[in-house]
PDB file of N, CA and C in Angstrom:
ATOM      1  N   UNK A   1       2.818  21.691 -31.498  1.00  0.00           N
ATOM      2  CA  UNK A   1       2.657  20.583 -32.423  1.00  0.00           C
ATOM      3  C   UNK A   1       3.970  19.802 -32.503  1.00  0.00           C
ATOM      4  N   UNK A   2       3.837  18.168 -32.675  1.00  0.00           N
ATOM      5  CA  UNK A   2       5.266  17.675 -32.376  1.00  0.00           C
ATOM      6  C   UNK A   2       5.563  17.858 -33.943  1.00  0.00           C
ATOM      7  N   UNK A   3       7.123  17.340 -33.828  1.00  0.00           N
ATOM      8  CA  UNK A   3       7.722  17.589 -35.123  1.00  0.00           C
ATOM      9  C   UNK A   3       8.378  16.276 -35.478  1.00  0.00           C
ATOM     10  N   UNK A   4       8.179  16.308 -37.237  1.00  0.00           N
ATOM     11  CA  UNK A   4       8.242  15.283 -37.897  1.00  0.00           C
ATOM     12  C   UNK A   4       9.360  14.451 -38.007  1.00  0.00           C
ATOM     13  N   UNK A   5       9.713  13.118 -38.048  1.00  0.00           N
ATOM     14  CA  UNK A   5      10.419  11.941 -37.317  1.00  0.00           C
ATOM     15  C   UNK A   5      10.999  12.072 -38.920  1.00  0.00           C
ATOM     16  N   UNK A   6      12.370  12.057 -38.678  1.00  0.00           N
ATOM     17  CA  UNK A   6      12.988  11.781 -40.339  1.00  0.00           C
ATOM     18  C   UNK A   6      13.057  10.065 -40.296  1.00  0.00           C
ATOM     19  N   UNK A   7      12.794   9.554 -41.444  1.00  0.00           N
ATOM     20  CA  UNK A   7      12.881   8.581 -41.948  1.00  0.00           C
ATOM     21  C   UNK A   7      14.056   7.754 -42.103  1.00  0.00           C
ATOM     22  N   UNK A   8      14.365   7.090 -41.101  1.00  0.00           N
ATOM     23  CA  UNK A   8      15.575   6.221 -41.373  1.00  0.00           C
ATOM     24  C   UNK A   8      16.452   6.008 -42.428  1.00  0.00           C
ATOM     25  N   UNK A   9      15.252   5.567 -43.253  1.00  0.00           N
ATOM     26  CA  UNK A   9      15.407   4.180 -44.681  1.00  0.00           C
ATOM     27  C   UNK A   9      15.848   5.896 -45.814  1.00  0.00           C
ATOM     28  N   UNK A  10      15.303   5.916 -45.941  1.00  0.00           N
ATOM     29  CA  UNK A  10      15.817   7.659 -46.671  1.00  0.00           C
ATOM     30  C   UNK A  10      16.807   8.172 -46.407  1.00  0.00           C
ATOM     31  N   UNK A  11      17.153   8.046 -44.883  1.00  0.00           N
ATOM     32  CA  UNK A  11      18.090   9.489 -44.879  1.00  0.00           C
ATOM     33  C   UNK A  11      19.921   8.288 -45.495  1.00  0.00           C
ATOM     34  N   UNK A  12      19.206   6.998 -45.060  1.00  0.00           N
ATOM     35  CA  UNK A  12      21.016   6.427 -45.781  1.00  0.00           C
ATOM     36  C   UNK A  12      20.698   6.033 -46.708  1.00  0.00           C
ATOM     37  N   UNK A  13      19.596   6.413 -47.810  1.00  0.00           N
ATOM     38  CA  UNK A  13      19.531   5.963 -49.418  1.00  0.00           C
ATOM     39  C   UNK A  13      19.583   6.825 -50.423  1.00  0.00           C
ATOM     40  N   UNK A  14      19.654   8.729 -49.632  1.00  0.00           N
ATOM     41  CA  UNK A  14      19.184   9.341 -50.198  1.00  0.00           C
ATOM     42  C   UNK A  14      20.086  10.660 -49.469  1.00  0.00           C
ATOM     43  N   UNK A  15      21.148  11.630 -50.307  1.00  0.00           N
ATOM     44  CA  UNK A  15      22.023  12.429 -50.157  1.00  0.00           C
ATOM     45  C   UNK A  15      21.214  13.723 -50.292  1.00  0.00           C
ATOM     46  N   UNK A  16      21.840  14.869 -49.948  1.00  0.00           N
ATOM     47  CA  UNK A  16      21.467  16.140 -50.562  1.00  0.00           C
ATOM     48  C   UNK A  16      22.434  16.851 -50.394  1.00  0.00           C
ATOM     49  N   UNK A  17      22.441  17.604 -51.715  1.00  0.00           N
ATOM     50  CA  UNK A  17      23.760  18.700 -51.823  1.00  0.00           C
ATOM     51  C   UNK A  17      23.591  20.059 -51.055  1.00  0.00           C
ATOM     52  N   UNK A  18      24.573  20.855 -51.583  1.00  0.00           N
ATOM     53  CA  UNK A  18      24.974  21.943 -50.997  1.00  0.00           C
ATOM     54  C   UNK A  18      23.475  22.893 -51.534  1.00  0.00           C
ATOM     55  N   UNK A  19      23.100  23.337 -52.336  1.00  0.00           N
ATOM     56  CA  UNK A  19      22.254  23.647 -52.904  1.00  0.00           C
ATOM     57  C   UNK A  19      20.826  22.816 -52.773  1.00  0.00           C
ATOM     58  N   UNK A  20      20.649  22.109 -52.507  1.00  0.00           N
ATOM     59  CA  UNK A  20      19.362  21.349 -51.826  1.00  0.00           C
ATOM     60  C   UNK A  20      18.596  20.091 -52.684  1.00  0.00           C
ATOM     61  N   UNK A  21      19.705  19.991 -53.949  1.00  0.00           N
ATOM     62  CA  UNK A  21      19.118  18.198 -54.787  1.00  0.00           C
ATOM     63  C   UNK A  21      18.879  17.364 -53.995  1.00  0.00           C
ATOM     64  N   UNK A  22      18.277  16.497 -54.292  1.00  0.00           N
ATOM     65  CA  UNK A  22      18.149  15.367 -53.641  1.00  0.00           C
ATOM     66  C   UNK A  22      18.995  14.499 -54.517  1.00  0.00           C
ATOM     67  N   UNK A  23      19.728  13.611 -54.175  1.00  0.00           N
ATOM     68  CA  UNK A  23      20.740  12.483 -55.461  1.00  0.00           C
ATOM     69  C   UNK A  23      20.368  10.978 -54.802  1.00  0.00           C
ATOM     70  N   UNK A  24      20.673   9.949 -55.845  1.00  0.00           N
ATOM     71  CA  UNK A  24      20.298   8.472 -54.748  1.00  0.00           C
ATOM     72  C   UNK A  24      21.408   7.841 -55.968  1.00  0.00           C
ATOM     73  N   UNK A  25      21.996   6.774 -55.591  1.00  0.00           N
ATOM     74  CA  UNK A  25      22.684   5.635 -56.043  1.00  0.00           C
ATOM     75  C   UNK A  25      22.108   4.369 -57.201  1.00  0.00           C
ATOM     76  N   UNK A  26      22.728   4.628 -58.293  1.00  0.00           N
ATOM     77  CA  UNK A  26      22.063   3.888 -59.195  1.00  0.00           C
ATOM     78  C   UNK A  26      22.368   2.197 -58.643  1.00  0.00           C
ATOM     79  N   UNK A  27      20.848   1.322 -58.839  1.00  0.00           N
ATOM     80  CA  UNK A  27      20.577  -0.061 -58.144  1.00  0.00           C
ATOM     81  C   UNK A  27      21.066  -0.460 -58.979  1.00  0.00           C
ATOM     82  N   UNK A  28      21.421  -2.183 -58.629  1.00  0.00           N
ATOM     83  CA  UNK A  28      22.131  -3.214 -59.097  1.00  0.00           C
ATOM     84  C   UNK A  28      23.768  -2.739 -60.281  1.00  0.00           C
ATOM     85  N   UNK A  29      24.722  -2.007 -59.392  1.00  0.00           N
ATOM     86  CA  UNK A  29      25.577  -1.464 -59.779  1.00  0.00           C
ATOM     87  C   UNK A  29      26.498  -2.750 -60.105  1.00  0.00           C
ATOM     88  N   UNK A  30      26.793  -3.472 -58.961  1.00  0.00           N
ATOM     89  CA  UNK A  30      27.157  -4.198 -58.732  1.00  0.00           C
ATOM     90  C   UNK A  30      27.178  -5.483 -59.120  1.00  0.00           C
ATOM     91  N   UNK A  31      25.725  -5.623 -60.124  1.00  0.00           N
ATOM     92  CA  UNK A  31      25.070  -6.827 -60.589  1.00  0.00           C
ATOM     93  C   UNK A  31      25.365  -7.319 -61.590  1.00  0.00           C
ATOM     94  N   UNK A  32      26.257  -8.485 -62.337  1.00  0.00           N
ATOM     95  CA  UNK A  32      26.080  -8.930 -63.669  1.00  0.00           C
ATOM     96  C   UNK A  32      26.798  -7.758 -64.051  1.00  0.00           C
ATOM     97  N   UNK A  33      28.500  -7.183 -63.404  1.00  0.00           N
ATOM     98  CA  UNK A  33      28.865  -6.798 -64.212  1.00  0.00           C
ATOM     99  C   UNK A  33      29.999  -7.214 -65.536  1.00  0.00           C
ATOM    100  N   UNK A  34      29.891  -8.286 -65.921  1.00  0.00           N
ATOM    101  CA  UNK A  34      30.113  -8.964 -66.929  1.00  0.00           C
ATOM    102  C   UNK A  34      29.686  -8.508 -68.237  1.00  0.00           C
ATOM    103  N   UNK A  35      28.559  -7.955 -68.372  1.00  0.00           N
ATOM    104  CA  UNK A  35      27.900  -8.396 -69.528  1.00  0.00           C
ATOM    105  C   UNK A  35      27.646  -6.710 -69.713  1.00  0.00           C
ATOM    106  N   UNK A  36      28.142  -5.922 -68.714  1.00  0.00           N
ATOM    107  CA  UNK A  36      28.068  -4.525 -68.838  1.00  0.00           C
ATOM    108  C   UNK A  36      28.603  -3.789 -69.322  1.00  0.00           C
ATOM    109  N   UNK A  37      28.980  -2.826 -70.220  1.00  0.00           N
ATOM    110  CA  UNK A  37      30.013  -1.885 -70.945  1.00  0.00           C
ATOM    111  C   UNK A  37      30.438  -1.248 -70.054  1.00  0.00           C
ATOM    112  N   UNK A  38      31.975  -0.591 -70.051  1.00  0.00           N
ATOM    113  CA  UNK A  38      32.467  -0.283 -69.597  1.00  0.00           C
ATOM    114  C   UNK A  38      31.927   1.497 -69.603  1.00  0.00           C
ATOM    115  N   UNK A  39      31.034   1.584 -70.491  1.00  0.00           N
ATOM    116  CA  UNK A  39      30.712   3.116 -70.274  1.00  0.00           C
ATOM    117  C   UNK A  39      29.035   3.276 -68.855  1.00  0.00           C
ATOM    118  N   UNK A  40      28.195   1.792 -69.228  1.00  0.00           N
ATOM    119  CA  UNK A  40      27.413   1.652 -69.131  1.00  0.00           C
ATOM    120  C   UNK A  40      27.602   1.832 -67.056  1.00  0.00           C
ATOM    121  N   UNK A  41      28.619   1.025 -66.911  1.00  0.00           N
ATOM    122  CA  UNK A  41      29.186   0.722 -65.510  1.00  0.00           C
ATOM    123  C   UNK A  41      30.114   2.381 -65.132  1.00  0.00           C
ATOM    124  N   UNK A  42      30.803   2.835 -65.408  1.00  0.00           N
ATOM    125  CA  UNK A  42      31.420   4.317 -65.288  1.00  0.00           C
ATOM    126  C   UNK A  42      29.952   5.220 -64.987  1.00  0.00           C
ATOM    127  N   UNK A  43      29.042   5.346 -65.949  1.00  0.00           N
ATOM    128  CA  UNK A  43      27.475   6.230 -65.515  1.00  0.00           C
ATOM    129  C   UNK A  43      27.131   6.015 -64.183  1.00  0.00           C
ATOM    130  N   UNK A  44      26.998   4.700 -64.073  1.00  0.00           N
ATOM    131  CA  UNK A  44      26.214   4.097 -62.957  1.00  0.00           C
ATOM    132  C   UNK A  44      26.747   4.502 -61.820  1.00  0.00           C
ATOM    133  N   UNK A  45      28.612   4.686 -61.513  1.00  0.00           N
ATOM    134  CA  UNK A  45      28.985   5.677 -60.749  1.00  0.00           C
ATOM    135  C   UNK A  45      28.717   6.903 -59.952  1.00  0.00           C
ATOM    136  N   UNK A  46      28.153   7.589 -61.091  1.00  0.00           N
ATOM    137  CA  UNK A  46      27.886   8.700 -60.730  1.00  0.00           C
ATOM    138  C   UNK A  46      26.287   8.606 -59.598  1.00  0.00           C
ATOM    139  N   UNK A  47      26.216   9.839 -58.728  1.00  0.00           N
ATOM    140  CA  UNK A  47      24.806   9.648 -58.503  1.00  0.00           C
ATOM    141  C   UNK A  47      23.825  10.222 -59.522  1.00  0.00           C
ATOM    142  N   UNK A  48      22.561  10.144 -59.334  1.00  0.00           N
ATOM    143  CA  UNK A  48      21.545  10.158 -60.072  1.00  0.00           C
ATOM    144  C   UNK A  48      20.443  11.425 -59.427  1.00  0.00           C
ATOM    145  N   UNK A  49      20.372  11.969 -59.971  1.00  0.00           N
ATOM    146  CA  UNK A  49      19.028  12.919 -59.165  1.00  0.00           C
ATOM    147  C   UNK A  49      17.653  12.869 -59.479  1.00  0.00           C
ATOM    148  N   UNK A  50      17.091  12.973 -58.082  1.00  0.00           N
ATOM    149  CA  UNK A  50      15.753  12.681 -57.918  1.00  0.00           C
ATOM    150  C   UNK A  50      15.226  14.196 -58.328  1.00  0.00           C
ATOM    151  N   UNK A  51      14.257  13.692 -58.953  1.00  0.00           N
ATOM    152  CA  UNK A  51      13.396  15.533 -59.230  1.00  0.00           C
ATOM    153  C   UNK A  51      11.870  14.367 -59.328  1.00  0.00           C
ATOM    154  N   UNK A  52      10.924  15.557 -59.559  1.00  0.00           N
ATOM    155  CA  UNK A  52       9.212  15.939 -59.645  1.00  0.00           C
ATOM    156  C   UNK A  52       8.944  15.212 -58.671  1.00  0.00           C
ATOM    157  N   UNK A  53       7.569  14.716 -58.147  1.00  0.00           N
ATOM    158  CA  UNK A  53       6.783  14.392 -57.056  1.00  0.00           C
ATOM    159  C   UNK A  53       7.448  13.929 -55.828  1.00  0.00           C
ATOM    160  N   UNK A  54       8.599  12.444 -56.238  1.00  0.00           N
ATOM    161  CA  UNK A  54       8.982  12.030 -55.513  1.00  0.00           C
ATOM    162  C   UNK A  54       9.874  12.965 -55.203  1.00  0.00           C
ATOM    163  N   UNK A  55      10.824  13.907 -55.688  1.00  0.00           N
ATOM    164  CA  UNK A  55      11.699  14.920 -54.551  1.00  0.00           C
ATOM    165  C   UNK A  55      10.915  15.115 -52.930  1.00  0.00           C
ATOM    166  N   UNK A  56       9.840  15.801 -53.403  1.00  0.00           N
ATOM    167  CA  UNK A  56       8.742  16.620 -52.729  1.00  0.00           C
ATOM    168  C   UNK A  56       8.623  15.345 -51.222  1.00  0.00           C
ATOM    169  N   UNK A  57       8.286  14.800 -51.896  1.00  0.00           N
ATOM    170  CA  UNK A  57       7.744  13.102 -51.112  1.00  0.00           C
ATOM    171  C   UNK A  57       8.809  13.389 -49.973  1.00  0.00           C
ATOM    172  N   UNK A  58      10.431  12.856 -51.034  1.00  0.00           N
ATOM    173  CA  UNK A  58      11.542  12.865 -49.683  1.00  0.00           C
ATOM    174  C   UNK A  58      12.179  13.436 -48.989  1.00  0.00           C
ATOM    175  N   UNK A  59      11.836  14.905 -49.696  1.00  0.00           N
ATOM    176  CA  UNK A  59      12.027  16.391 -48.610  1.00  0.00           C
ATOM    177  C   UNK A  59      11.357  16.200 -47.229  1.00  0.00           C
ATOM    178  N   UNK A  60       9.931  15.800 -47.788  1.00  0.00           N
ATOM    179  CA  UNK A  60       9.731  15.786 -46.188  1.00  0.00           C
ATOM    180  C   UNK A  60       9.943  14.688 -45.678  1.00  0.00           C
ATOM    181  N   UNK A  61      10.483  13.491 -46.244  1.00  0.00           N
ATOM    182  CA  UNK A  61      11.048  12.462 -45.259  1.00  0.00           C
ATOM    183  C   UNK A  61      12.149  12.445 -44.263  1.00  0.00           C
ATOM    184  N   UNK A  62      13.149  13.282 -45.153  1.00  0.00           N
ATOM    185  CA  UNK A  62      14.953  13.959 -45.010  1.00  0.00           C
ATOM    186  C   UNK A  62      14.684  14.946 -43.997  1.00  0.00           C
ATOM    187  N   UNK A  63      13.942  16.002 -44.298  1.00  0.00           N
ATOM    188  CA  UNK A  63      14.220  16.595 -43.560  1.00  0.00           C
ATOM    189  C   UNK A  63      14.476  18.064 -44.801  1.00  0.00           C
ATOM    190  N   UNK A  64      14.740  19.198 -43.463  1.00  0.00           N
ATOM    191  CA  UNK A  64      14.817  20.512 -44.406  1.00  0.00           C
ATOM    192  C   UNK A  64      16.287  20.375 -45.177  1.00  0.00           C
ATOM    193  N   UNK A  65      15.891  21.795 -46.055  1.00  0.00           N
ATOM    194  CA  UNK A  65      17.134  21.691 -47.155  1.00  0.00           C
ATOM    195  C   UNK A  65      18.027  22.589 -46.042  1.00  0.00           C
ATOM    196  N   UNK A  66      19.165  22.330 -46.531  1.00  0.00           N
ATOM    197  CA  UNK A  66      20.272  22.563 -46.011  1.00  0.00           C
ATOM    198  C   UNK A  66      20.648  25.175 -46.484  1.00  0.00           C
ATOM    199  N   UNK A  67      20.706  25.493 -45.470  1.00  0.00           N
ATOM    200  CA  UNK A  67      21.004  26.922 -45.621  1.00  0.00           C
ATOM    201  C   UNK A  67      21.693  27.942 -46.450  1.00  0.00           C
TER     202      UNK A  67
END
């Protein structure tokens, strides 16, 4: 049976740790930061983790978890 084609668009939107999270980059970071708090913009820094259905979804897009 052939084996499954990882997903381009996923694998550079979408990280996974040592332990096997999935994390993604909070959107429009960059956007209108004027009008943004300085705590509001520091969060947005950080990554964000993906959990319930959609994890599942981009596991199998990514590829296996890491050993």
């Amino acid at each position: 049976m052939p084996k499954q084609k990882t997903h381009s668009a996923s694998k550079k939107r979408f990280t996974r740790s040592k332990s096997g999270k999935l994390f993604h980059e909070m959107s429009n970071y960059w956007h209108k930061n004027v009008k943004k708090s300085p705590k509001a913009k520091r969060h947005a820094r950080q990554a964000k983790q993906v959990t319930g259905g959609l994890e599942k979804m981009l596991s199998r897009m990514i590829g296996k978890k890491p050993r």
